[in-house]
C-alpha atoms as a PDB file:
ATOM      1  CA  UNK A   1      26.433   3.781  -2.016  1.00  0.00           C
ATOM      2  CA  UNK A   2      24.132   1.881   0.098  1.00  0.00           C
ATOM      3  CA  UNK A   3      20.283   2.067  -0.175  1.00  0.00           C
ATOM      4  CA  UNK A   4      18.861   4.097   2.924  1.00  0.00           C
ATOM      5  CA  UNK A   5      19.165   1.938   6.072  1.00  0.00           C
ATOM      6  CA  UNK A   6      15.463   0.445   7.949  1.00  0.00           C
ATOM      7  CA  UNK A   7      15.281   1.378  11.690  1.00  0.00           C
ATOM      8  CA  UNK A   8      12.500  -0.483  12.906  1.00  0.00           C
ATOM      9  CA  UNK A   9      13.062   0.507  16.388  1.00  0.00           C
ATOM     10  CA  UNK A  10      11.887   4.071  15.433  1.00  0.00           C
ATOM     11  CA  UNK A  11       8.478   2.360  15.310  1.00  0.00           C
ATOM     12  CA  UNK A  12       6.083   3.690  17.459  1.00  0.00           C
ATOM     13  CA  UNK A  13       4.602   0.970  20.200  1.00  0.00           C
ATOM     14  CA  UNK A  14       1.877   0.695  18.285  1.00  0.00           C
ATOM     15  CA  UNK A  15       3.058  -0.063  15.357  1.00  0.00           C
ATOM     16  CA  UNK A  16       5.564  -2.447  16.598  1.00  0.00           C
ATOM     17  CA  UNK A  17       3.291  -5.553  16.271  1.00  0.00           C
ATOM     18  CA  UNK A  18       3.163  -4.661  12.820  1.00  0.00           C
ATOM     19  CA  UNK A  19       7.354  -4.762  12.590  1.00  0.00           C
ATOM     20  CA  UNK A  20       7.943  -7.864  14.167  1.00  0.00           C
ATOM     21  CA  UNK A  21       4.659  -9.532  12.274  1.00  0.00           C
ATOM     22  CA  UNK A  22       6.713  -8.891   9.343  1.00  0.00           C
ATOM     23  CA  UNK A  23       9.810 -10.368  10.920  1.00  0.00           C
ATOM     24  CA  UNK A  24       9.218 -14.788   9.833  1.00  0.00           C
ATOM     25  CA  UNK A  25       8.471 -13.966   6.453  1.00  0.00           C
ATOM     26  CA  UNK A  26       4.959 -15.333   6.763  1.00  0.00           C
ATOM     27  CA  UNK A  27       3.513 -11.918   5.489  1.00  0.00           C
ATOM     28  CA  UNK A  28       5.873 -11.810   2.787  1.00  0.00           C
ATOM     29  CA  UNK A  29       4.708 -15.297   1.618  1.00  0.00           C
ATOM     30  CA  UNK A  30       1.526 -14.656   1.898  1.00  0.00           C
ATOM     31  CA  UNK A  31       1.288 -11.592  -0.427  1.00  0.00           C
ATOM     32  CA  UNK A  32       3.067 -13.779  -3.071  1.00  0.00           C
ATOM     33  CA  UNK A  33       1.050 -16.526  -2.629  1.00  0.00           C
ATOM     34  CA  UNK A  34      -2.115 -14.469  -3.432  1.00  0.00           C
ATOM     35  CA  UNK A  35      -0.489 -12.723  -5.900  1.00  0.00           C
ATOM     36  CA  UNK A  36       0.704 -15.980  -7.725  1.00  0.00           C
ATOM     37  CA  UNK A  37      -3.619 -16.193  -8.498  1.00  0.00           C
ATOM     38  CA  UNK A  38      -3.038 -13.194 -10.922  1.00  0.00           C
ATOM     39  CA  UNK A  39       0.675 -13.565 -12.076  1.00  0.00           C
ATOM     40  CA  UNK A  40       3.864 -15.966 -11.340  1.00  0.00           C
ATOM     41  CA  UNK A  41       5.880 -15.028  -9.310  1.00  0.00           C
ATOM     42  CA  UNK A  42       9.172 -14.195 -10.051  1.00  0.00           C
ATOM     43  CA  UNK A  43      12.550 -13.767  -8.342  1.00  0.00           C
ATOM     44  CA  UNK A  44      14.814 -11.033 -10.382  1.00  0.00           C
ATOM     45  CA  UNK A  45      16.209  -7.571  -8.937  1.00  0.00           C
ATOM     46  CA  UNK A  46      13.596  -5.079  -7.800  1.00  0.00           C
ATOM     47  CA  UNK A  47      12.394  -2.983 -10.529  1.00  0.00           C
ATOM     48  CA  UNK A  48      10.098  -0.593  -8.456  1.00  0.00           C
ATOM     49  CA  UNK A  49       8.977   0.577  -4.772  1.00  0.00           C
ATOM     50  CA  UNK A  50       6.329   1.417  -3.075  1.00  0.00           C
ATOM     51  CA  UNK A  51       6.041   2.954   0.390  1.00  0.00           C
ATOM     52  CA  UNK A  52       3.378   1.618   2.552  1.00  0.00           C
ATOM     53  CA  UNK A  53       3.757   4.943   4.952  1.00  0.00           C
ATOM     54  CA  UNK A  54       1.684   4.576   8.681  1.00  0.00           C
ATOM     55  CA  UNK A  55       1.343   8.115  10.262  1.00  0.00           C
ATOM     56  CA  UNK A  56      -0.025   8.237  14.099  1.00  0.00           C
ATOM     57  CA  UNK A  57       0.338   9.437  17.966  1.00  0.00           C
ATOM     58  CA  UNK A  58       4.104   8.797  18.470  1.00  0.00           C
ATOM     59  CA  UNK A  59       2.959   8.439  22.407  1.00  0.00           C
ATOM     60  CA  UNK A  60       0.807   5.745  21.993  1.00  0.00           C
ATOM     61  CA  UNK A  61       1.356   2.373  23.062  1.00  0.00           C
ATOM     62  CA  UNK A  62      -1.437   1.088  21.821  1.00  0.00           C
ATOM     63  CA  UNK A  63      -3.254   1.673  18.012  1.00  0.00           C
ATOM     64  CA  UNK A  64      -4.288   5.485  18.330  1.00  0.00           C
ATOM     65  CA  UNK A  65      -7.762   6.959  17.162  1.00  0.00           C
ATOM     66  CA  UNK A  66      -5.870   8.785  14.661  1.00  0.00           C
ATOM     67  CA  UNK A  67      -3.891   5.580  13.221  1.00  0.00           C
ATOM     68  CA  UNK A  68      -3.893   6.073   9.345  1.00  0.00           C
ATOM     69  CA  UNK A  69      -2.166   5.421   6.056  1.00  0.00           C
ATOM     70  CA  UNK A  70      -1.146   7.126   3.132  1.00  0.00           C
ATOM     71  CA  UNK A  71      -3.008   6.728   0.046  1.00  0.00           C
ATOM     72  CA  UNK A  72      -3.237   7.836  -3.456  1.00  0.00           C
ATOM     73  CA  UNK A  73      -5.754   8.053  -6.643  1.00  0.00           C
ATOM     74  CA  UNK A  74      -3.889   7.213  -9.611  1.00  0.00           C
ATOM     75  CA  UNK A  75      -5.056  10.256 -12.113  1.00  0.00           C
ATOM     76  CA  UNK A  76      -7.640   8.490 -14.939  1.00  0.00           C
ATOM     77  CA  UNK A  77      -5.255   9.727 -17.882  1.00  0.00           C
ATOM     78  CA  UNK A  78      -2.145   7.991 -16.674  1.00  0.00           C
ATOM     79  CA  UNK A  79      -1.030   4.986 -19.384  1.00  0.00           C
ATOM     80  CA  UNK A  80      -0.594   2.342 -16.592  1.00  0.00           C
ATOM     81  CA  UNK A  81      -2.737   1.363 -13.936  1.00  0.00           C
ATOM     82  CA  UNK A  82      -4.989   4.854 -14.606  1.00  0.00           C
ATOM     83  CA  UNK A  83      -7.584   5.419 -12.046  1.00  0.00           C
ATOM     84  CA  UNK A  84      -6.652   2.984  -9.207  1.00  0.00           C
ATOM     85  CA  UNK A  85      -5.576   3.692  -6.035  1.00  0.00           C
ATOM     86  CA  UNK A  86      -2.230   3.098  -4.783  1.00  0.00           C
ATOM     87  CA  UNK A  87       0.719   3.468  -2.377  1.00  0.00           C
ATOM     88  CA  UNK A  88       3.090   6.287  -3.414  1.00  0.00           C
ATOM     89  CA  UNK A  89       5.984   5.097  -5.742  1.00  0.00           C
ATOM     90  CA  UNK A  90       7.099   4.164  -9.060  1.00  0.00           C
ATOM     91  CA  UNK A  91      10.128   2.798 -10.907  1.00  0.00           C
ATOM     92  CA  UNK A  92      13.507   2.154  -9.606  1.00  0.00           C
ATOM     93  CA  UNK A  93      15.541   5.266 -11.182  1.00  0.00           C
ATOM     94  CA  UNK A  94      19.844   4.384 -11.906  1.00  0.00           C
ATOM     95  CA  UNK A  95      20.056   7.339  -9.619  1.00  0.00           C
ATOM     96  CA  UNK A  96      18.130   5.793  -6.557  1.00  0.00           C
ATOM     97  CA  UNK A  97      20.640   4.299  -3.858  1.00  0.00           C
ATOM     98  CA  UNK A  98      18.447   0.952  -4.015  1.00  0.00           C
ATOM     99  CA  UNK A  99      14.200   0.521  -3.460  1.00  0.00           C
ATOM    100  CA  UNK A 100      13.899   2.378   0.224  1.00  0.00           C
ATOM    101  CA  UNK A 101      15.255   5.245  -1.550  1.00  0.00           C
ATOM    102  CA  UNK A 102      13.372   5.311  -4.390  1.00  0.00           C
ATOM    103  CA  UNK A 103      10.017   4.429  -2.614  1.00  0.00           C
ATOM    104  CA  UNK A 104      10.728   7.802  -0.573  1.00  0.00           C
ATOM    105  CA  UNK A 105      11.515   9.974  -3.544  1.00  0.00           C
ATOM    106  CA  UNK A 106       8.301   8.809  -5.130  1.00  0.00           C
ATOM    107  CA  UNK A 107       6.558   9.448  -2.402  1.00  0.00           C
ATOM    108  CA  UNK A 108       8.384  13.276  -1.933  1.00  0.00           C
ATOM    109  CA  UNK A 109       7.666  13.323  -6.087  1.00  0.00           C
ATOM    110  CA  UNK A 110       4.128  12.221  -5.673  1.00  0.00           C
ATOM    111  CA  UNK A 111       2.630  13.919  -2.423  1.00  0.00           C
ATOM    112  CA  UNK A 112       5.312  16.276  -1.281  1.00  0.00           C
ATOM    113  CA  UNK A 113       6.549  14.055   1.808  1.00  0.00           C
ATOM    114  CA  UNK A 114       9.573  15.310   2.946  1.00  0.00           C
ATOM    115  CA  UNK A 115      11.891  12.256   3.757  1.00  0.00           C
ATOM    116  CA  UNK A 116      13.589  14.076   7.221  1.00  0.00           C
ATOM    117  CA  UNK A 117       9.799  13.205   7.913  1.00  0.00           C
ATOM    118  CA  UNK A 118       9.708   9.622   7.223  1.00  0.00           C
ATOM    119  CA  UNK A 119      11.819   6.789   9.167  1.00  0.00           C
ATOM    120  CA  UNK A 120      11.873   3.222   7.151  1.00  0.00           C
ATOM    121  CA  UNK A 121      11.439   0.567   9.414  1.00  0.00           C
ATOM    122  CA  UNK A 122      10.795  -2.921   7.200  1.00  0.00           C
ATOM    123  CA  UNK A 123      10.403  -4.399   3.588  1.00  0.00           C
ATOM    124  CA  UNK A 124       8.347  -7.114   2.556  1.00  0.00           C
ATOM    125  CA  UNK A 125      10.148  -9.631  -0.166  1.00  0.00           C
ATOM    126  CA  UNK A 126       9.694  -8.198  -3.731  1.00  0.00           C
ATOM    127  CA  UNK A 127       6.286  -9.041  -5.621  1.00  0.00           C
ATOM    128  CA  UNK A 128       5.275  -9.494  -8.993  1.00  0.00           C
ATOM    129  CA  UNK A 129       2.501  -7.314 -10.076  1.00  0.00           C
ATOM    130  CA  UNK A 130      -0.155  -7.822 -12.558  1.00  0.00           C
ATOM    131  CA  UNK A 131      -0.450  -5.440 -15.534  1.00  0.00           C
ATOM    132  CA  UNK A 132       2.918  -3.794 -15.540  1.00  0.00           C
ATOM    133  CA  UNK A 133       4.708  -7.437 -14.587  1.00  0.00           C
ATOM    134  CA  UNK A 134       6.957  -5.329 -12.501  1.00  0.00           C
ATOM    135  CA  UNK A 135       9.233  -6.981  -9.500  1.00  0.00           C
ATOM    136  CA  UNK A 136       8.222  -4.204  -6.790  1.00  0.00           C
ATOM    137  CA  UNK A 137       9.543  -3.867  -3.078  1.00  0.00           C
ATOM    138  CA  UNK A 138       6.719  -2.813  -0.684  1.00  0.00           C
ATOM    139  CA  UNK A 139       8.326  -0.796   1.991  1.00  0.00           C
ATOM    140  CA  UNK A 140       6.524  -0.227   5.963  1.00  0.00           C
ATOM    141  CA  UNK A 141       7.405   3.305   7.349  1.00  0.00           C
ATOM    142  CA  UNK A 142       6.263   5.273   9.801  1.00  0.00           C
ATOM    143  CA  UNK A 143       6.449   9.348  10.205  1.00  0.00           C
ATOM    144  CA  UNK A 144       5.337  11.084  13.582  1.00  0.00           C
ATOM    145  CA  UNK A 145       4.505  14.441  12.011  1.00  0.00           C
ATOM    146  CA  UNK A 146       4.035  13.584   7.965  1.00  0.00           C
ATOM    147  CA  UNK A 147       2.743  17.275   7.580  1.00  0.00           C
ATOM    148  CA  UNK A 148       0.414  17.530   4.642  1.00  0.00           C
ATOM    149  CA  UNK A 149       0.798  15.019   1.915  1.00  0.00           C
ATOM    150  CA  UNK A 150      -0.713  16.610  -1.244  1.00  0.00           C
ATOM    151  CA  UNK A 151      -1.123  16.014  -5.119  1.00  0.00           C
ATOM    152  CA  UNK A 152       2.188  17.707  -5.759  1.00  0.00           C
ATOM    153  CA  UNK A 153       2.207  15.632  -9.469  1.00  0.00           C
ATOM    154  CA  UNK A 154      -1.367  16.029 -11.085  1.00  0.00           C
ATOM    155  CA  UNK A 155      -0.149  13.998 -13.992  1.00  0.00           C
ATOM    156  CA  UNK A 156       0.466  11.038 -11.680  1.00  0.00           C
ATOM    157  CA  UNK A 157      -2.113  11.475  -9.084  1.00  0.00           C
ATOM    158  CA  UNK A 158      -5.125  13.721  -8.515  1.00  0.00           C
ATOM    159  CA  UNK A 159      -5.669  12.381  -4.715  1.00  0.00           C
ATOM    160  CA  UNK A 160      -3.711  11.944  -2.040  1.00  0.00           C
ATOM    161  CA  UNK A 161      -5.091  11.654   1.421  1.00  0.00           C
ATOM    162  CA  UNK A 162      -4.358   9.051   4.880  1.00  0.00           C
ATOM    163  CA  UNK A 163      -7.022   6.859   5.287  1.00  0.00           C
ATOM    164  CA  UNK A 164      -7.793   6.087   9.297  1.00  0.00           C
ATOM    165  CA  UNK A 165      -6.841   2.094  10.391  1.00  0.00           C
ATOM    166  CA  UNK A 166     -10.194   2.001  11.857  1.00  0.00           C
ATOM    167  CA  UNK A 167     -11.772   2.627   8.878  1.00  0.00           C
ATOM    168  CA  UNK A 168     -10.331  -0.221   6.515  1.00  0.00           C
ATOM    169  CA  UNK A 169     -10.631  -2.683  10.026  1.00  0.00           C
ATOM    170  CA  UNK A 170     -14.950  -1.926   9.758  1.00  0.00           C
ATOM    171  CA  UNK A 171     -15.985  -4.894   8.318  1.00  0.00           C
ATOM    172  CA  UNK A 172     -18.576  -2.305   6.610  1.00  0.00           C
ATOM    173  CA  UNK A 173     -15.829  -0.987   4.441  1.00  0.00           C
ATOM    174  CA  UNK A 174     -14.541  -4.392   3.903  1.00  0.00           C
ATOM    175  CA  UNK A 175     -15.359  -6.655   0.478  1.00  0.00           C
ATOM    176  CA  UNK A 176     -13.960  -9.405  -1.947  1.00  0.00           C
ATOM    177  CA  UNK A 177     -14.067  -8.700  -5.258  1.00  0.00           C
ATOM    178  CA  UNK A 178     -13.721 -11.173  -7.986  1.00  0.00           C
ATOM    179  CA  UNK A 179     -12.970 -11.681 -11.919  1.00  0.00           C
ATOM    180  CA  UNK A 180     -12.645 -14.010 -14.382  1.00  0.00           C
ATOM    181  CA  UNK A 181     -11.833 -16.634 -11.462  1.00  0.00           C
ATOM    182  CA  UNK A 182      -9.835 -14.891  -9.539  1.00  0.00           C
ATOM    183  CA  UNK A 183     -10.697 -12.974  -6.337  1.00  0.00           C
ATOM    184  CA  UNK A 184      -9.004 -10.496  -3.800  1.00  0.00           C
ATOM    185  CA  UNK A 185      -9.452  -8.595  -0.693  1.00  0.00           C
ATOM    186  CA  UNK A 186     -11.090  -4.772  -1.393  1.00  0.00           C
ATOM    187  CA  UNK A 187     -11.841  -1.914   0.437  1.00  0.00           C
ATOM    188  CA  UNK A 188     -14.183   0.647   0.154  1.00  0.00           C
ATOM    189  CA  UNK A 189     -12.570   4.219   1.076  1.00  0.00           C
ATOM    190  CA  UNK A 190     -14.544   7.669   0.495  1.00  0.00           C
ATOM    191  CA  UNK A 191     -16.494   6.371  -2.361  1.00  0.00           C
ATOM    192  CA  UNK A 192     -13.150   5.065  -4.188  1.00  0.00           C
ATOM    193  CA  UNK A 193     -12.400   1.133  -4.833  1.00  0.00           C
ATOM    194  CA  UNK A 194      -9.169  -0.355  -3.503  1.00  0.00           C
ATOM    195  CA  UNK A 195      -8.565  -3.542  -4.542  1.00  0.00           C
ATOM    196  CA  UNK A 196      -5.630  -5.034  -6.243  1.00  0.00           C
ATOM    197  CA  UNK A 197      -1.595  -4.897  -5.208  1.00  0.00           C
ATOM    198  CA  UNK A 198      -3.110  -2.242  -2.840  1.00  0.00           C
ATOM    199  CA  UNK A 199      -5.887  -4.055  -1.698  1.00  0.00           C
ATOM    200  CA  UNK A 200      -4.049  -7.170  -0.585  1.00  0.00           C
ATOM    201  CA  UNK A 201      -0.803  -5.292   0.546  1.00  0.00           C
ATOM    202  CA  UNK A 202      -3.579  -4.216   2.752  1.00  0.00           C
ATOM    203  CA  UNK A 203      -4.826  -7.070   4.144  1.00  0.00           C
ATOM    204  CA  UNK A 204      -1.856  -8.192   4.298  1.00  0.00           C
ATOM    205  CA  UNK A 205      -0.608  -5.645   6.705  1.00  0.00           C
ATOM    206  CA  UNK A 206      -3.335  -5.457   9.088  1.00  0.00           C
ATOM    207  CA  UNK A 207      -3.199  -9.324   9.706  1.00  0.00           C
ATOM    208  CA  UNK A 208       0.731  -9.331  10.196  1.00  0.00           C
ATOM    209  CA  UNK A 209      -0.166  -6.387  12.924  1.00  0.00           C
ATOM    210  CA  UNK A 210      -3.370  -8.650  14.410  1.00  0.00           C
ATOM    211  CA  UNK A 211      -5.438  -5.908  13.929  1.00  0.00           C
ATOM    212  CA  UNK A 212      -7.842  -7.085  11.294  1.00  0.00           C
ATOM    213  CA  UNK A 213     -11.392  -7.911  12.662  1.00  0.00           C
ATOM    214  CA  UNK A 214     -13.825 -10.621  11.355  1.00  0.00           C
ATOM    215  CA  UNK A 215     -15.850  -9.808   7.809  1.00  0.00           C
ATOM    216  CA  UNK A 216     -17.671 -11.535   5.358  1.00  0.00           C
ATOM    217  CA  UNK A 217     -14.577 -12.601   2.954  1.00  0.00           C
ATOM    218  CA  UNK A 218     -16.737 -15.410   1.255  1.00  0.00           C
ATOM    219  CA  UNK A 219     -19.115 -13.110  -0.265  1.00  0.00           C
ATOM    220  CA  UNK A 220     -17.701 -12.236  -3.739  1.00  0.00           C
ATOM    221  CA  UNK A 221     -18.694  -8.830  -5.741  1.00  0.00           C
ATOM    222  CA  UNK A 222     -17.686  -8.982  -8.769  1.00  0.00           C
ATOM    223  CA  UNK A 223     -14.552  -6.199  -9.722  1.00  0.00           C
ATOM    224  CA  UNK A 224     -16.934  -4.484 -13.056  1.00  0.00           C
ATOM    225  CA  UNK A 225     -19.746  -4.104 -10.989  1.00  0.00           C
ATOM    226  CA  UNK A 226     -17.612  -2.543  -7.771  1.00  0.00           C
ATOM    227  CA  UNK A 227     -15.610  -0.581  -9.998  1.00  0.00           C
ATOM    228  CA  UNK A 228     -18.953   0.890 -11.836  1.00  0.00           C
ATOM    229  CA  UNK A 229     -19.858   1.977  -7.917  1.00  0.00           C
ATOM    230  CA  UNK A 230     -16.735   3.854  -6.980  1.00  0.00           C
ATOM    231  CA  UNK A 231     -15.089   6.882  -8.404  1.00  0.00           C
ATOM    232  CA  UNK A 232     -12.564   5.156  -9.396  1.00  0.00           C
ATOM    233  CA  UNK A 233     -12.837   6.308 -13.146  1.00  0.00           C
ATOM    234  CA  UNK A 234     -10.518   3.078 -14.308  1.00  0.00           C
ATOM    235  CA  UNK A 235     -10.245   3.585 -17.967  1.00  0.00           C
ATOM    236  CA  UNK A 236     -10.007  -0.416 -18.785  1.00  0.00           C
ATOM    237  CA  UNK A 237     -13.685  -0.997 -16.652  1.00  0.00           C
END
């Protein structure tokens, strides 16, 4: 059984910038390339997924006013990466048809999205995280009526919520945060932190789309000090 099949031309106009900026592989490279700061990067089979899900006016041709993306707060007790915030999705179950399907049962197991809500339209090349050292698949979808994403697995996640476009573009909202010589791309959401895989998937996404706007990325914060500012509640800061 095949994994379930992208349709990028189910992207709204808006978001098809974002498609086809994902298209050369320059995105792709990119999020590697940063990555490669924090760990190598390798190539094996994809042991996890995560679904990087847009939600917005199906209509508009241009990015809407109500442009968001899904997000979630990582519940402080979890063993691995406890208190950050993330992208639904998980490990790679023997059941899952392949990483698209596993990124939306995560996200179904997670938040309560109902897949008939979600069409896949593009994957990045796999990544190498730090901590877990896992080989995950980032995958772009898009849903024109998500209805209401919630914590439907407290143990997992004790926030789920879409965070608008416009808000991570603010340069306001926008930092770099840095440890131990190493610094990425952060962004300040509703008093929470994300930085990280998250962070620079991110940044990642709205420059493939050419949305991003100009900020002060040479200023560094460093990560203990932002981390001791959000709500984050990371149990290893």
């Amino acid at each position: 059984m095949g994994d379930v099949p992208l349709n990028p031309g189910r992207a709204p106009g808006w978001l098809a910038p974002l498609v086809h900026g994902l298209e050369d592989g320059v995105a792709s490279r990119r999020a590697r390339e940063r990555l490669a700061a924090r760990v190598p990067q390798k190539d094996r089979p994809d042991e996890a997924a995560v679904l990087m899900l847009f939600a917005g006016d199906p209509a508009a041709a241009q990015r809407p006013d109500d442009a968001g993306v899904l997000i979630t707060h990582r519940t402080p007790t979890m063993r691995s990466h406890s208190g950050q915030m993330a992208f639904p999705g998980g490990r790679i179950d023997p059941n899952d048809a392949g990483p698209v399907d596993a990124a939306l049962r995560e996200a179904w197991e997670e938040t309560g999205l109902e897949r008939g809500r979600v069409d896949p339209l593009a994957t990045l090349s796999t990544v190498t995280t730090g901590g877990s050292n896992r080989a995950v698949r980032p995958v772009l979808a898009y849903s024109a009526d998500p209805g209401s994403p919630h914590v439907a697995s407290p143990v997992e996640t004790d926030d789920v919520f879409f965070v608008p476009v416009s808000h991570l573009l603010d340069p306001a909202n926008r930092l770099q945060v840095g440890m131990l010589g190493w610094s990425g791309p952060a962004f300040a959401v509703d008093g929470y932190l994300v930085w990280g895989f998250t962070g620079l998937l991110l940044d990642v996404l709205l420059s493939a789309a050419g949305w991003d706007e100009p900020w002060d990325s040479d200023r560094v914060v460093p990560l203990r000090r932002a981390l001791k500012n959000s709500r984050n509640a990371e149990r290893h800061f």
